[in-house]
Structures are given as C-alpha cells and as structure tokens.
C-alpha atoms as a PDB file:
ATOM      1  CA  UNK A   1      10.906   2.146  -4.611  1.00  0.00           C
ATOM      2  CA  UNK A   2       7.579   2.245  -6.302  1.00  0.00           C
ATOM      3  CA  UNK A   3       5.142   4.642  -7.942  1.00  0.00           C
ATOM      4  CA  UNK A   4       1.967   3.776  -6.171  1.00  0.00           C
ATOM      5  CA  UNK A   5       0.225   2.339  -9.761  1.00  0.00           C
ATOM      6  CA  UNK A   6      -0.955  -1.010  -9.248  1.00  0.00           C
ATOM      7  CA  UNK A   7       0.299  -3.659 -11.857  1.00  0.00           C
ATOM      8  CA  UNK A   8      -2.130  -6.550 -11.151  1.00  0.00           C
ATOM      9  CA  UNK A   9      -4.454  -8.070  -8.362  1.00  0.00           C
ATOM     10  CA  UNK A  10      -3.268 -11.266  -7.023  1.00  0.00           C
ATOM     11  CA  UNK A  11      -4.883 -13.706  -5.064  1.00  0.00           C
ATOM     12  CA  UNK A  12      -3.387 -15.649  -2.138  1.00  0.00           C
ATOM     13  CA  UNK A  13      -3.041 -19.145  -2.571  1.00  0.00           C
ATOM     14  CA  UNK A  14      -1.263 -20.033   0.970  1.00  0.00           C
ATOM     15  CA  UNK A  15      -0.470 -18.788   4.328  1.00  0.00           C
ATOM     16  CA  UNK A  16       1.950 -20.718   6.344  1.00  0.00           C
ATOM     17  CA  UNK A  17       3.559 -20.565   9.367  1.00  0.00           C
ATOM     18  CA  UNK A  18       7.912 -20.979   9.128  1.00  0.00           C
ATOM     19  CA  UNK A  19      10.726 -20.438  11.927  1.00  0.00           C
ATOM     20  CA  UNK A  20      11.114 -16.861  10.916  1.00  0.00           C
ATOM     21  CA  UNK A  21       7.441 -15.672  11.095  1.00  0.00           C
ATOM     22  CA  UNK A  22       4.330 -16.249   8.033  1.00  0.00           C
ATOM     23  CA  UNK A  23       5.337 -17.548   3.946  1.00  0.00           C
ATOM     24  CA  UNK A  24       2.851 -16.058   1.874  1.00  0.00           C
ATOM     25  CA  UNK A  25       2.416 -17.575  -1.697  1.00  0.00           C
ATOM     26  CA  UNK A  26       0.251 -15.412  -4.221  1.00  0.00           C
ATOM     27  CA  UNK A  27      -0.762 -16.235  -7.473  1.00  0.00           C
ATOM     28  CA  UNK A  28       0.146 -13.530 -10.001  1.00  0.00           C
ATOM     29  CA  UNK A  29       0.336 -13.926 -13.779  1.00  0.00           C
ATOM     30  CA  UNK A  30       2.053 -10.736 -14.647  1.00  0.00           C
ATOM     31  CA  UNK A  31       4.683  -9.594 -11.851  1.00  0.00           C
ATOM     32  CA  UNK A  32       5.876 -12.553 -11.937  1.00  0.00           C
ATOM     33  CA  UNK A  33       6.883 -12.629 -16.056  1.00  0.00           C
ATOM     34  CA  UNK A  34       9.993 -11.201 -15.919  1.00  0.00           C
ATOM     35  CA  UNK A  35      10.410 -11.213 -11.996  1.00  0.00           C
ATOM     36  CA  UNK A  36      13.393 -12.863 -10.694  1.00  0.00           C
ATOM     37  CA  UNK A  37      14.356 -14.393  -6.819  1.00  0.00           C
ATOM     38  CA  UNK A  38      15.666 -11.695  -5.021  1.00  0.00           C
ATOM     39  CA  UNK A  39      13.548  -9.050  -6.602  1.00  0.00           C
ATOM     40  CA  UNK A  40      11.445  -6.431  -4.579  1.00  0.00           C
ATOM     41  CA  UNK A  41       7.679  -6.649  -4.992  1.00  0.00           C
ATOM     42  CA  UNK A  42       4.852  -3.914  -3.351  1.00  0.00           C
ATOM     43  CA  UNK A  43       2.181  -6.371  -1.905  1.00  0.00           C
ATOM     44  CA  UNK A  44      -0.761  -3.881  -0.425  1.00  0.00           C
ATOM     45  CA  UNK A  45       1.801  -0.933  -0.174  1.00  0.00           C
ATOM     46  CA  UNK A  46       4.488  -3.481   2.125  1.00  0.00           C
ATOM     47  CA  UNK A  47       8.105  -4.159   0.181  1.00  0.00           C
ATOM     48  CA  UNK A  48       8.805  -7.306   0.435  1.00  0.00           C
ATOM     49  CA  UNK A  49      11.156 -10.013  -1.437  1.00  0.00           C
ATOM     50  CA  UNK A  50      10.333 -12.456  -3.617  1.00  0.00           C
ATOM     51  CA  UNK A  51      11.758 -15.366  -2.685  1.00  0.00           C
ATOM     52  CA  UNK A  52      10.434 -18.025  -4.829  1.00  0.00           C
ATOM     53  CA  UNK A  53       8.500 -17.736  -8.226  1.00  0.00           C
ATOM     54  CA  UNK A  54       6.459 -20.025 -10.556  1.00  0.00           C
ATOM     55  CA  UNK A  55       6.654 -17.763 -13.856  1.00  0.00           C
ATOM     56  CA  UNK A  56       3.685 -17.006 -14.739  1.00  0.00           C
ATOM     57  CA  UNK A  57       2.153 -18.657 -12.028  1.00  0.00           C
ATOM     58  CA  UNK A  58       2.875 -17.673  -8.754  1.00  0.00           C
ATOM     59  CA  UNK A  59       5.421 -16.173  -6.161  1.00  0.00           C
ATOM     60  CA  UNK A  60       5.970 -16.646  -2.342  1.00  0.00           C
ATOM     61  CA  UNK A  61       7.545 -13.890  -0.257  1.00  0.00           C
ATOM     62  CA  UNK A  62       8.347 -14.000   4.171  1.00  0.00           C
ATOM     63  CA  UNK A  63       6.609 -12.148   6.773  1.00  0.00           C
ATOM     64  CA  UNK A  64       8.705 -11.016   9.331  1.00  0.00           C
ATOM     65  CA  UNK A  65       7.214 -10.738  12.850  1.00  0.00           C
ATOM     66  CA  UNK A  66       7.404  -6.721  12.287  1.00  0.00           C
ATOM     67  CA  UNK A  67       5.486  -6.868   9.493  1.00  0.00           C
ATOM     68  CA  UNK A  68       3.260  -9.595  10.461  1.00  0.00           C
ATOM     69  CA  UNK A  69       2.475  -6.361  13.673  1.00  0.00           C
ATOM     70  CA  UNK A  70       2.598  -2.937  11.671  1.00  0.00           C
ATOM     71  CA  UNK A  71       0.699  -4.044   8.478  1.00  0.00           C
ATOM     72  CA  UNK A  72      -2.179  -6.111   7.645  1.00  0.00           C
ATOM     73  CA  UNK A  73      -0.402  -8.465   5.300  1.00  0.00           C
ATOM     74  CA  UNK A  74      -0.327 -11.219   8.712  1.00  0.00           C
ATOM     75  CA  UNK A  75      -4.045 -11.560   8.448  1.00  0.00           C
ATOM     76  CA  UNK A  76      -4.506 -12.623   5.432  1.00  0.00           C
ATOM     77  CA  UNK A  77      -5.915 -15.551   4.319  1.00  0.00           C
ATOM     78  CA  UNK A  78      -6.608 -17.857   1.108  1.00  0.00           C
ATOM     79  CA  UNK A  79      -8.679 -16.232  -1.202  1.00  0.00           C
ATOM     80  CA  UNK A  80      -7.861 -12.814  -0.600  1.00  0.00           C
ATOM     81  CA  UNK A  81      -7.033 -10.214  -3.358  1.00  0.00           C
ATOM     82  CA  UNK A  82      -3.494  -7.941  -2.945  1.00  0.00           C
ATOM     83  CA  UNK A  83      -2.280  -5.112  -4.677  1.00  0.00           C
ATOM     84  CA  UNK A  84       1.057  -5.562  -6.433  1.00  0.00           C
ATOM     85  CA  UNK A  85       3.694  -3.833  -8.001  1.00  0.00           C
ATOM     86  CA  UNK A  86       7.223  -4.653  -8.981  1.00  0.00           C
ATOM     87  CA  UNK A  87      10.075  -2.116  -8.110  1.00  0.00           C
ATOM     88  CA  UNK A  88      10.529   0.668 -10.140  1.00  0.00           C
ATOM     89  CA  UNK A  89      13.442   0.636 -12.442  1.00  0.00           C
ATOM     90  CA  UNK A  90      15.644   3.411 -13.292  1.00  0.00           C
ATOM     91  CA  UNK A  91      14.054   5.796 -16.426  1.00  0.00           C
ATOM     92  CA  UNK A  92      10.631   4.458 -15.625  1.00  0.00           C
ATOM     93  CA  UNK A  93       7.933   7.056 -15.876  1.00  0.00           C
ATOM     94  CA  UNK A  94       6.601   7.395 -12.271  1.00  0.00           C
ATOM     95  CA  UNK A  95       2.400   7.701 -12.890  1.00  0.00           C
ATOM     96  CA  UNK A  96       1.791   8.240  -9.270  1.00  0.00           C
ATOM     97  CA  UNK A  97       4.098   9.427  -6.646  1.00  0.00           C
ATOM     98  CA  UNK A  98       7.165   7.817  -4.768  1.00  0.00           C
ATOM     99  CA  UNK A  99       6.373   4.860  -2.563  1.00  0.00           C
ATOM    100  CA  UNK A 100       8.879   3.274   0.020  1.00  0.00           C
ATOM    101  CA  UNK A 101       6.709   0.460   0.807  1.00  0.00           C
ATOM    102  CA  UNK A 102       7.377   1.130   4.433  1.00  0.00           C
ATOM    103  CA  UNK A 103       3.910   1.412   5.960  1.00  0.00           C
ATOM    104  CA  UNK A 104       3.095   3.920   8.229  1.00  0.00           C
ATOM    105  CA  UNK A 105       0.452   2.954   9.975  1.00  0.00           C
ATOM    106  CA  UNK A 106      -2.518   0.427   9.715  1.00  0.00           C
ATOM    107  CA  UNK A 107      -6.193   2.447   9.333  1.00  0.00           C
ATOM    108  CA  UNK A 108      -9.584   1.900   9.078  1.00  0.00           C
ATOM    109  CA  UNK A 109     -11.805   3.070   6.227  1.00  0.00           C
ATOM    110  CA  UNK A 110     -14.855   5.005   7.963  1.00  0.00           C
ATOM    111  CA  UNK A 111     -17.057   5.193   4.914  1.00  0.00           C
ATOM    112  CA  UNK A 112     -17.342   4.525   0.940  1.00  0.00           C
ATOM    113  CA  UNK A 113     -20.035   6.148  -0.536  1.00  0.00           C
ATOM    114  CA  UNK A 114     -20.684   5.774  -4.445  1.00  0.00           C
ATOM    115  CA  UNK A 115     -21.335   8.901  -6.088  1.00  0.00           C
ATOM    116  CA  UNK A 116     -22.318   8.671 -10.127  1.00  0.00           C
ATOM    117  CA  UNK A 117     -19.816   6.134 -11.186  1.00  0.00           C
ATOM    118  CA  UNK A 118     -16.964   6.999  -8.595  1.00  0.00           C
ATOM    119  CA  UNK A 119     -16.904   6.062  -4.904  1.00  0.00           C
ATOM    120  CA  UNK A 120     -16.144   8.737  -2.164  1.00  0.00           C
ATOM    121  CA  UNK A 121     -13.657   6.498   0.755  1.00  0.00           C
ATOM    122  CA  UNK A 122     -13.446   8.064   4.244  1.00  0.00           C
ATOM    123  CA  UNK A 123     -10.240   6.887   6.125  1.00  0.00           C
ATOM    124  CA  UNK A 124      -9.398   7.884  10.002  1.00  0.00           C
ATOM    125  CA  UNK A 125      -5.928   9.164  10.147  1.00  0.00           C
ATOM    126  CA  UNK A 126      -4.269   8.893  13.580  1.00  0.00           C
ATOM    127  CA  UNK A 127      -3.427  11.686  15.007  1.00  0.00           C
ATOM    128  CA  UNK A 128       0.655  11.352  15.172  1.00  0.00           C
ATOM    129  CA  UNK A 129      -0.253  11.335  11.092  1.00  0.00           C
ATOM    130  CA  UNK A 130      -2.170  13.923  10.803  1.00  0.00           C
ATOM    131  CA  UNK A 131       0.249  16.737   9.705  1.00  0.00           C
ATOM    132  CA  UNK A 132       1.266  15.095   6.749  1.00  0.00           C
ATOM    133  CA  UNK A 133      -2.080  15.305   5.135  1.00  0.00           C
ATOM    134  CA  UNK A 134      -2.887  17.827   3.391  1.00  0.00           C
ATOM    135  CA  UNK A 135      -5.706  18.790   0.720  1.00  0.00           C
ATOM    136  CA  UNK A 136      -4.247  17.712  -2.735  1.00  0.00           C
ATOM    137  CA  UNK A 137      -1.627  15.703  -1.641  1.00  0.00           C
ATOM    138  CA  UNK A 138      -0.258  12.192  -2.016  1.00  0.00           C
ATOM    139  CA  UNK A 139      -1.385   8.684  -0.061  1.00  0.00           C
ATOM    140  CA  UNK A 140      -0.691   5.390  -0.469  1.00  0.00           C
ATOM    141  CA  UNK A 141      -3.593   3.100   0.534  1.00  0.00           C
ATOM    142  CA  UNK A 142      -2.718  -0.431   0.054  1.00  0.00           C
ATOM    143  CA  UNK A 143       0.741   0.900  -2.362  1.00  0.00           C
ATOM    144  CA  UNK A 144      -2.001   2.988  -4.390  1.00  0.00           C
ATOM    145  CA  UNK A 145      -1.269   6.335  -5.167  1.00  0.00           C
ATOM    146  CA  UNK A 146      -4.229   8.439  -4.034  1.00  0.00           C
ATOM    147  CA  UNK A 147      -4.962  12.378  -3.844  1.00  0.00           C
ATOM    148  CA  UNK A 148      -6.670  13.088  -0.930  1.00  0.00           C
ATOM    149  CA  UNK A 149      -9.832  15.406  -1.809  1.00  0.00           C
ATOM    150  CA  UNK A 150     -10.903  16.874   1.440  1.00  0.00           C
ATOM    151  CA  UNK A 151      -9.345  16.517   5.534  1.00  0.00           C
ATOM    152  CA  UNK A 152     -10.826  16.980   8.489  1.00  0.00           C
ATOM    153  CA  UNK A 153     -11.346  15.827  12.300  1.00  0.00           C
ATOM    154  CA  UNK A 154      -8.813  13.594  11.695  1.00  0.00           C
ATOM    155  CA  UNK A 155     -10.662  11.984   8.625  1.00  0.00           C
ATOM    156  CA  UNK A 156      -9.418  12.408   4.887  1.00  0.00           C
ATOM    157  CA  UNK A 157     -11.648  12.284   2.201  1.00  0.00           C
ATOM    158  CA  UNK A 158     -10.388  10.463  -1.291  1.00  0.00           C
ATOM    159  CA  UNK A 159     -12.011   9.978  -4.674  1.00  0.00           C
ATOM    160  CA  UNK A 160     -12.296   6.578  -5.997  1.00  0.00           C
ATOM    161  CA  UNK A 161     -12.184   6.683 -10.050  1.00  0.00           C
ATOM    162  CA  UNK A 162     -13.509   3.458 -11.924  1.00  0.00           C
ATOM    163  CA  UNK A 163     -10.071   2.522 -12.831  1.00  0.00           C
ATOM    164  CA  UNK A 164      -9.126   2.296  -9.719  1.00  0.00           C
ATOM    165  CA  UNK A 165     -12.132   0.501  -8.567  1.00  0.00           C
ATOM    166  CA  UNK A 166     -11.258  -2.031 -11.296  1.00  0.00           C
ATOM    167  CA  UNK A 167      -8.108  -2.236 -11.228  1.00  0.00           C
ATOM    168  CA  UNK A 168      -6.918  -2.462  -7.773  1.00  0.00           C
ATOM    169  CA  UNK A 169      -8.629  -4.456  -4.538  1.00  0.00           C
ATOM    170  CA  UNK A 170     -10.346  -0.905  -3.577  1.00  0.00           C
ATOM    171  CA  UNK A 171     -12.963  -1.469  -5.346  1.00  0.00           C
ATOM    172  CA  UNK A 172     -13.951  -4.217  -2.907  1.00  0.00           C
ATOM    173  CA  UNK A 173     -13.593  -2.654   0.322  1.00  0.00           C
ATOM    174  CA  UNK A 174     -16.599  -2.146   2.949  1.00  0.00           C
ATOM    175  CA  UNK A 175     -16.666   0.095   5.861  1.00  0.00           C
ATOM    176  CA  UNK A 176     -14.528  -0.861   9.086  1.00  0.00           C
ATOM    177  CA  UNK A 177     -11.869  -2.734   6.527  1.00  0.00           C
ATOM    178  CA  UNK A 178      -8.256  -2.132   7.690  1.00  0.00           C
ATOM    179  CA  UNK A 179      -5.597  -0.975   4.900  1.00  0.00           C
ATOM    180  CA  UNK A 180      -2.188  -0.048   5.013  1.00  0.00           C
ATOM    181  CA  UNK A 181      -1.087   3.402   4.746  1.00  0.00           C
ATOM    182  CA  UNK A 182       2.491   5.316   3.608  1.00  0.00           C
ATOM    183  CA  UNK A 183       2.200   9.072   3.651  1.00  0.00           C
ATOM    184  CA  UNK A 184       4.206  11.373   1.429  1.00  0.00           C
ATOM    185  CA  UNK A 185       8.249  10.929   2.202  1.00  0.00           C
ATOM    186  CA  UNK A 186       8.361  14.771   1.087  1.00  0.00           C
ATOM    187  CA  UNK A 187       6.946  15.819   3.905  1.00  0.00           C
ATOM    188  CA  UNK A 188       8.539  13.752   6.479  1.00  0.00           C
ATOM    189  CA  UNK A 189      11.937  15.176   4.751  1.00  0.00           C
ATOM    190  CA  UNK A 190      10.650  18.880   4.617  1.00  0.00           C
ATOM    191  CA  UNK A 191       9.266  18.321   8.665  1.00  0.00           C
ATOM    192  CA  UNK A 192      12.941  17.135   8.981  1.00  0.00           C
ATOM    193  CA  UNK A 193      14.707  19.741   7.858  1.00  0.00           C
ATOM    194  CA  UNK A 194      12.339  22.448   9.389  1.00  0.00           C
ATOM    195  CA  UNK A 195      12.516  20.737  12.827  1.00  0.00           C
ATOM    196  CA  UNK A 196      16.566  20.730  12.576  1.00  0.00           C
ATOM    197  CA  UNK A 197      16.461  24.406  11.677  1.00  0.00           C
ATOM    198  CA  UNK A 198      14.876  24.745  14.998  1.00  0.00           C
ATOM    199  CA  UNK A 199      17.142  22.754  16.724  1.00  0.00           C
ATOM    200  CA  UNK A 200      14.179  20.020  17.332  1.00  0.00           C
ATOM    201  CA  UNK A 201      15.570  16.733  17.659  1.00  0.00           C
ATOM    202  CA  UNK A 202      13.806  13.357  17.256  1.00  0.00           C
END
C-alpha cells in the first residue's frame, strides 16, 4: 500500500525482454537506500517487486504480460522518467490518500494549460470510471495523489502545484500522453456495499 506522495524520479536504464514477459532496471538513488529484494515499490502508480538492487544505484523489477497490457509501464523505454514510491510502513503518516498500486485503467491527458505558476491537466475518464469521480476527491495519476478540481463530459479537471511539477514526472507531460490511473478504493467499497444492499451482484 502507498500514499500517492512521490519519493523520487527515476530514470530507466534498461528494458529487456525475459521468459516471463519485460525486466525493467531503473536507476534510483533514494528508494533504493534502505530497500531490500523482495520489497514492494510504486513505479508510475503499478506495485511491483523489486527483485534486484544496486544500493544506491539502481533496482530492476518484472513485467508480467498483464501489466505489460493494463498499464503503460510495457512501453517504456531508456531514458524515461518514473514515479516511485516504496511501500508504506505501518505508523507512517499517509500525506496523500491510500494507493493499491492496482491500476485501473490507462488514460489520456486531453489538455495542460499553465495558469500563473500552476498547470491546469485535463484527463478523459472512461466511462465504466466515471462514477467514482467526484469534485474534491482522490486520483492517482502515475501513483500521485491528486484532487480532482472540476468533472465533466467525462473529463476531470486537476490542479498541478509547482511541487508537483518538480517533483514528480507531471511536470513533463504534453497533451495526448497516456498515464496510469487508480481511483479511490473508498468508493469502490462504499459502491460495494450499496450494490449488495440492493441485492446487485457483480
């Protein structure tokens, strides 16, 4: 589990195909301090394990073939910049909001649009996702923890701060960019318990 605050950007070093799907490697001078083999790491919003680390250095985890199809993480390439965070331990202070790491869905961002020092980011929700945004409430985009500002039309509307322009790989997104998304397990639990109430099942 993770809170949706991003720890450090890494950069890939490798992609390369193995018998059980894609090894990524990623160099990473902070996760991988105290990180240990066997660990979970949040690499753009996907949970994955770390299966080898260079302290310090670098870490390389496995992409399945389902993850290689319901994320983005299987077109990545050398050179590109991921968001990571190490599992959340227990008595941590939780900045952002809980975060599985098991994407959702894969989206597009329709629009960024800087306004005074922050950037306005327009993402198209599908529609299967579309009740579990709300005005105010939580997204993960890439494992960050986002408020989303405005919805509509099947489009929600989020504020980009400079922090998170700096500190995450956000801040260089264009238009038409895919990202990963995780809505809010609340209210796939609360849509859960309403739908059994009504004798709804999946």
């Amino acid at each position: 589990m993770f809170s949706g605050i991003i720890e450090e950007v890494g950069v890939v070093a490798g992609v390369r195909a193995v018998s059980a799907g894609l090894s990524l490697s990623v160099l990473a001078a902070r996760v991988t301090g105290a990180a240990k083999e066997g660990d979970s790491i949040s690499v753009n919003g996907t949970c994955l394990t770390l299966e080898k680390i260079e302290p310090g250095t670098m870490f390389t985890v496995s992409l399945s073939p389902q993850t290689r199809r319901e994320t983005t993480l299987g077109s990545l390439k050398k050179g590109d910049r991921v968001n990571l965070e190490q599992a959340l331990a227990l008595g941590d202070r939780i900045g952002g909001h809980l975060v599985y790491g098991h994407v959702d869905c894969v989206s597009r961002i329709v629009a960024l649009t800087p306004r005074s020092n922050s950037v306005l980011m327009k993402l198209r929700i599908p529609e299967e996702f579309e009740r579990y945004i709300v005005r105010r409430g939580s997204l993960a985009v890439d494992g960050v923890s986002l408020t989303v500002a405005e919805t509509a039309a099947g489009v929600a509307s989020i504020w980009l701060v400079p922090y998170t322009l700096s500190g995450t790989n956000l801040g260089g997104r264009k238009a038409g960019d895919r990202v990963n998304l995780e809505f809010d397990m609340l209210a796939k639990y609360v849509e859960r318990l309403v739908d059994s109430r009504r004798g709804v099942r999946d």
